[in-house]
Protein backbone atom coordinates (compact mmCIF):
# COMPACT_ATOMS: atom_id res chain seq x y z
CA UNK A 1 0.00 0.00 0.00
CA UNK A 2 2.94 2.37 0.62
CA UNK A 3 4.61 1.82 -2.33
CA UNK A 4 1.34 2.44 -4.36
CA UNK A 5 0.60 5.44 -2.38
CA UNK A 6 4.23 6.65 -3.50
CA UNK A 7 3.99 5.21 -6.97
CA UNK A 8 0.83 7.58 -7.29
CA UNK A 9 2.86 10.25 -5.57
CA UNK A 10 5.48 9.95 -8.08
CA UNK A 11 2.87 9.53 -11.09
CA UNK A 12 1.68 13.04 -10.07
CA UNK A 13 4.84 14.62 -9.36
CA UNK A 14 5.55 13.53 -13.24
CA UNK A 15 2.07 14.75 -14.54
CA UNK A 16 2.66 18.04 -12.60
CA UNK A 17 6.31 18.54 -14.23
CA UNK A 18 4.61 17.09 -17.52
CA UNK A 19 1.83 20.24 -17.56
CA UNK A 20 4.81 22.68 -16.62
CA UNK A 21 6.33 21.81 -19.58
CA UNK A 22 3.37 22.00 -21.77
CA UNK A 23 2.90 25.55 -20.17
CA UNK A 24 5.92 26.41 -21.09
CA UNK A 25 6.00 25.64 -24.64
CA UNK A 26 2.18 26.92 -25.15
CA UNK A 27 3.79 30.35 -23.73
CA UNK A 28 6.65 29.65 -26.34
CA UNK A 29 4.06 29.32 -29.04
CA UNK A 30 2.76 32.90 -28.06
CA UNK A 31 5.72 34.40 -28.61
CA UNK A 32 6.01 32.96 -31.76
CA UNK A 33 2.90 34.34 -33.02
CA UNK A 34 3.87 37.75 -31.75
CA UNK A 35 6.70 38.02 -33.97
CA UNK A 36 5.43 36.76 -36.82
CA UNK A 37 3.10 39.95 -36.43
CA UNK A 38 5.60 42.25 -35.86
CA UNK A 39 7.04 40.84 -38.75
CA UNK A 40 4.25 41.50 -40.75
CA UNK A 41 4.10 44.89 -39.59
CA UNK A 42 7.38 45.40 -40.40
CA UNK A 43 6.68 44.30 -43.91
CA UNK A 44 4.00 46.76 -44.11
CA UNK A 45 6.19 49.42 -43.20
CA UNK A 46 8.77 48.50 -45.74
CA UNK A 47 6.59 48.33 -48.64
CA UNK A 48 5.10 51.54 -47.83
CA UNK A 49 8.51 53.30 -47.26
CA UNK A 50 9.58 51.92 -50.71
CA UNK A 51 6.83 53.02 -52.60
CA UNK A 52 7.25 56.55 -50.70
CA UNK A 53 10.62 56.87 -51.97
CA UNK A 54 9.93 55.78 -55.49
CA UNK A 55 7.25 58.53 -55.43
CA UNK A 56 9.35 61.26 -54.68
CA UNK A 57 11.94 60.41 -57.08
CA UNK A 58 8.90 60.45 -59.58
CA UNK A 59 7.83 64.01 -58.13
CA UNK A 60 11.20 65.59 -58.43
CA UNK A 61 11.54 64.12 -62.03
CA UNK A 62 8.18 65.89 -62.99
CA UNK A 63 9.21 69.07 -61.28
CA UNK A 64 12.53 69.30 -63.04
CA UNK A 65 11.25 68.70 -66.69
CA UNK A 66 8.89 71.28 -65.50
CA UNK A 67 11.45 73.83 -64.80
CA UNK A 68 13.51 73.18 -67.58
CA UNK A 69 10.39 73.86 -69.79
CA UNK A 70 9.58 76.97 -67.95
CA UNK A 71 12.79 78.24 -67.91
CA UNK A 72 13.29 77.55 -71.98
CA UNK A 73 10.17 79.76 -71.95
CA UNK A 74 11.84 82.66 -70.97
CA UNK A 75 14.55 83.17 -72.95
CA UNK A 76 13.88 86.30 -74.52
CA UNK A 77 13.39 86.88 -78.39
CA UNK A 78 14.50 90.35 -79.65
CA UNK A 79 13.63 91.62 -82.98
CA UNK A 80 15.62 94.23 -84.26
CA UNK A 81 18.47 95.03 -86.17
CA UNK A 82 20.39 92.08 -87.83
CA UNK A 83 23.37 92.28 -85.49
CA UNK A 84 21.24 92.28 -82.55
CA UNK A 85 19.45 89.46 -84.05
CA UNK A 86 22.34 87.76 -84.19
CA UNK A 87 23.55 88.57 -81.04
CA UNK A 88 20.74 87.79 -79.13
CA UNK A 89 20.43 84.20 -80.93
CA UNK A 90 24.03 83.66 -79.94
CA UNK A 91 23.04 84.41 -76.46
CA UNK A 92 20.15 82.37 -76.32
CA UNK A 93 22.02 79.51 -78.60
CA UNK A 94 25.01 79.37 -75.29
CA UNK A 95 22.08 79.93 -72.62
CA UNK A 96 20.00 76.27 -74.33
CA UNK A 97 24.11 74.53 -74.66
CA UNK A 98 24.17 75.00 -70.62
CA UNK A 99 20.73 73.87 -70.38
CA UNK A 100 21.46 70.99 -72.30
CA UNK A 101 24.78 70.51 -70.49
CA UNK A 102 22.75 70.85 -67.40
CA UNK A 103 20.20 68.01 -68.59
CA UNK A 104 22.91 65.81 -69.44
CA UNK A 105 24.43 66.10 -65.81
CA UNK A 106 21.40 65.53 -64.35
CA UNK A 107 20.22 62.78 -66.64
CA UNK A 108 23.73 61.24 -65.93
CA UNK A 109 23.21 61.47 -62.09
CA UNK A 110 19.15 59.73 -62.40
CA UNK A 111 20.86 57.21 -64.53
CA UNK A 112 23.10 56.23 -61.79
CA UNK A 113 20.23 56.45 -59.37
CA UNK A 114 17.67 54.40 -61.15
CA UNK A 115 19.55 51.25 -60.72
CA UNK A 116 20.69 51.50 -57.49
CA UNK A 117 16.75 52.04 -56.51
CA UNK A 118 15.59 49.66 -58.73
CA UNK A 119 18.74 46.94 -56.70
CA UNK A 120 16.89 48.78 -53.57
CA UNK A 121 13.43 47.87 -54.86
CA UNK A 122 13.98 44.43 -55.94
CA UNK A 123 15.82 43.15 -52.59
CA UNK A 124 12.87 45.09 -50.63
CA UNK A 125 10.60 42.52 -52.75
CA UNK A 126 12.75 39.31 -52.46
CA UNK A 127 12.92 40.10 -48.85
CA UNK A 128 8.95 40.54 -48.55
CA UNK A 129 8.99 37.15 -50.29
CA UNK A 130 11.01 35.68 -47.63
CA UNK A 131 8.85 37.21 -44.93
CA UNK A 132 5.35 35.95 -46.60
CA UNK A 133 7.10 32.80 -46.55
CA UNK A 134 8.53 32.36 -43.08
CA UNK A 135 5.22 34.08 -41.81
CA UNK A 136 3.58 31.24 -43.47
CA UNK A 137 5.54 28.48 -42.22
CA UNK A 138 5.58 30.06 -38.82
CA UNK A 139 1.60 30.10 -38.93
CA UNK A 140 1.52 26.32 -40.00
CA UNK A 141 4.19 25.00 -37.44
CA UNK A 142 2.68 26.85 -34.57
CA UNK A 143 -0.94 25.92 -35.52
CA UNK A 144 0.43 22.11 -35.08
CA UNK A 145 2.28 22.83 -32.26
CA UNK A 146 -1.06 24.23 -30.51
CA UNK A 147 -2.69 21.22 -31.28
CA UNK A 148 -0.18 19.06 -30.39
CA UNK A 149 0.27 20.33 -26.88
CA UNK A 150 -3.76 20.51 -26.10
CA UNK A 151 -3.68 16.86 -27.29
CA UNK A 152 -1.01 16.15 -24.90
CA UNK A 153 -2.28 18.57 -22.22
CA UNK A 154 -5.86 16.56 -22.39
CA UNK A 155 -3.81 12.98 -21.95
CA UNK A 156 -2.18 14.16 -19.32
CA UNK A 157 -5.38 15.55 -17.29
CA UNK A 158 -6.81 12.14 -18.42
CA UNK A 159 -4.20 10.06 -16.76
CA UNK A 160 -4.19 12.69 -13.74
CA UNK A 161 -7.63 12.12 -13.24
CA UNK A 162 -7.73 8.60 -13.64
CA UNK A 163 -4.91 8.61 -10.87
CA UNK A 164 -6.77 10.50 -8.60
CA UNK A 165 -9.88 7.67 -8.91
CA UNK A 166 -7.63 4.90 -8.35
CA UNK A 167 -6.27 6.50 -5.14
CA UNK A 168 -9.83 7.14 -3.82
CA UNK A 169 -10.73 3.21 -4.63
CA UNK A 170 -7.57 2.08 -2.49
CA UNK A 171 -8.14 2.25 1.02
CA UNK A 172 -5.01 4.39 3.04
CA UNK A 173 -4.28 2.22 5.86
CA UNK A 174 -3.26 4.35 8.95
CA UNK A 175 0.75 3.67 9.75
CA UNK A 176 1.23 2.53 12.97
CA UNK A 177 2.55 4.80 15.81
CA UNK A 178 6.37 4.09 16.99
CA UNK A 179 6.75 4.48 20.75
């Protein structure tokens, strides 16, 4: 009868331990699914960042063809006498050569730009990729993990119970008293 009453004692000890760990790895689990939504927001933030940036780049190209066209606009056209004709075409012929030297710089410059951003914007996509994926896999792997440790946790309450019963069946026989 002793040695039952410990066995038992010992079976519950183990079940108790047994929960803990279940406990413990259900908390795990938790914390699992909070990163994979911070994760997600993360993502969010990234996309929206990138398509930020590739909207101002497509802003300040707008707003410097604009310039350049209002600024070809003003270049003054003087009619007069055939030497100021020419003089004023000559002026206005070395005034569009630095514009167009000007363009080319610039164009130069958004040429080197454009594949950087485009490196920039294809990395930020590969690495969403990655992200939907492992947020995926995450999702399935803690969705079995859930199920596998109520499935467990339920066995274990089973056998606990079932523990408790046969102790109640058994009668405890009183120890006798040492002088």
């Amino acid at each position: 009868c002793e040695s039952e009453a410990m066995h038992f004692e010992r079976e519950n000890e183990k079940c108790n331990k047994e929960i803990d760990e279940l406990k413990k790895m259900l908390q795990q689990s938790k914390n699992d699914c909070f990163l994979k939504e911070k994760a997600e927001s993360n993502l969010i933030n990234l996309k929206s960042a990138v398509e930020k940036e590739i909207k101002k780049l497509n802003n300040l190209r707008t707003k410097f063809f604009e310039n350049i066209n209002s600024e070809t606009k003003k270049i003054p056209i003087k009619f007069g006498s055939n030497r100021d004709f020419n003089d004023s075409t000559l002026f206005t012929i070395e005034e569009i050569t630095q514009k167009h030297q000007k363009l080319v710089n610039t164009n130069v410059q958004l040429a080197q730009e454009v594949p950087k951003l485009q490196e920039y914007y294809k990395q930020s996509q590969d690495r969403v990729v990655y992200l939907e994926q492992v947020l995926f896999e995450t999702k399935i792997q803690s969705q079995r993990e859930n199920l596998r440790l109520k499935t467990e946790l339920e066995t274990l309450i089973n056998t606990k119970s079932k523990n408790i019963d046969l102790k109640k069946k058994h009668p405890q026989i009183a120890k006798p008293i040492k002088p």
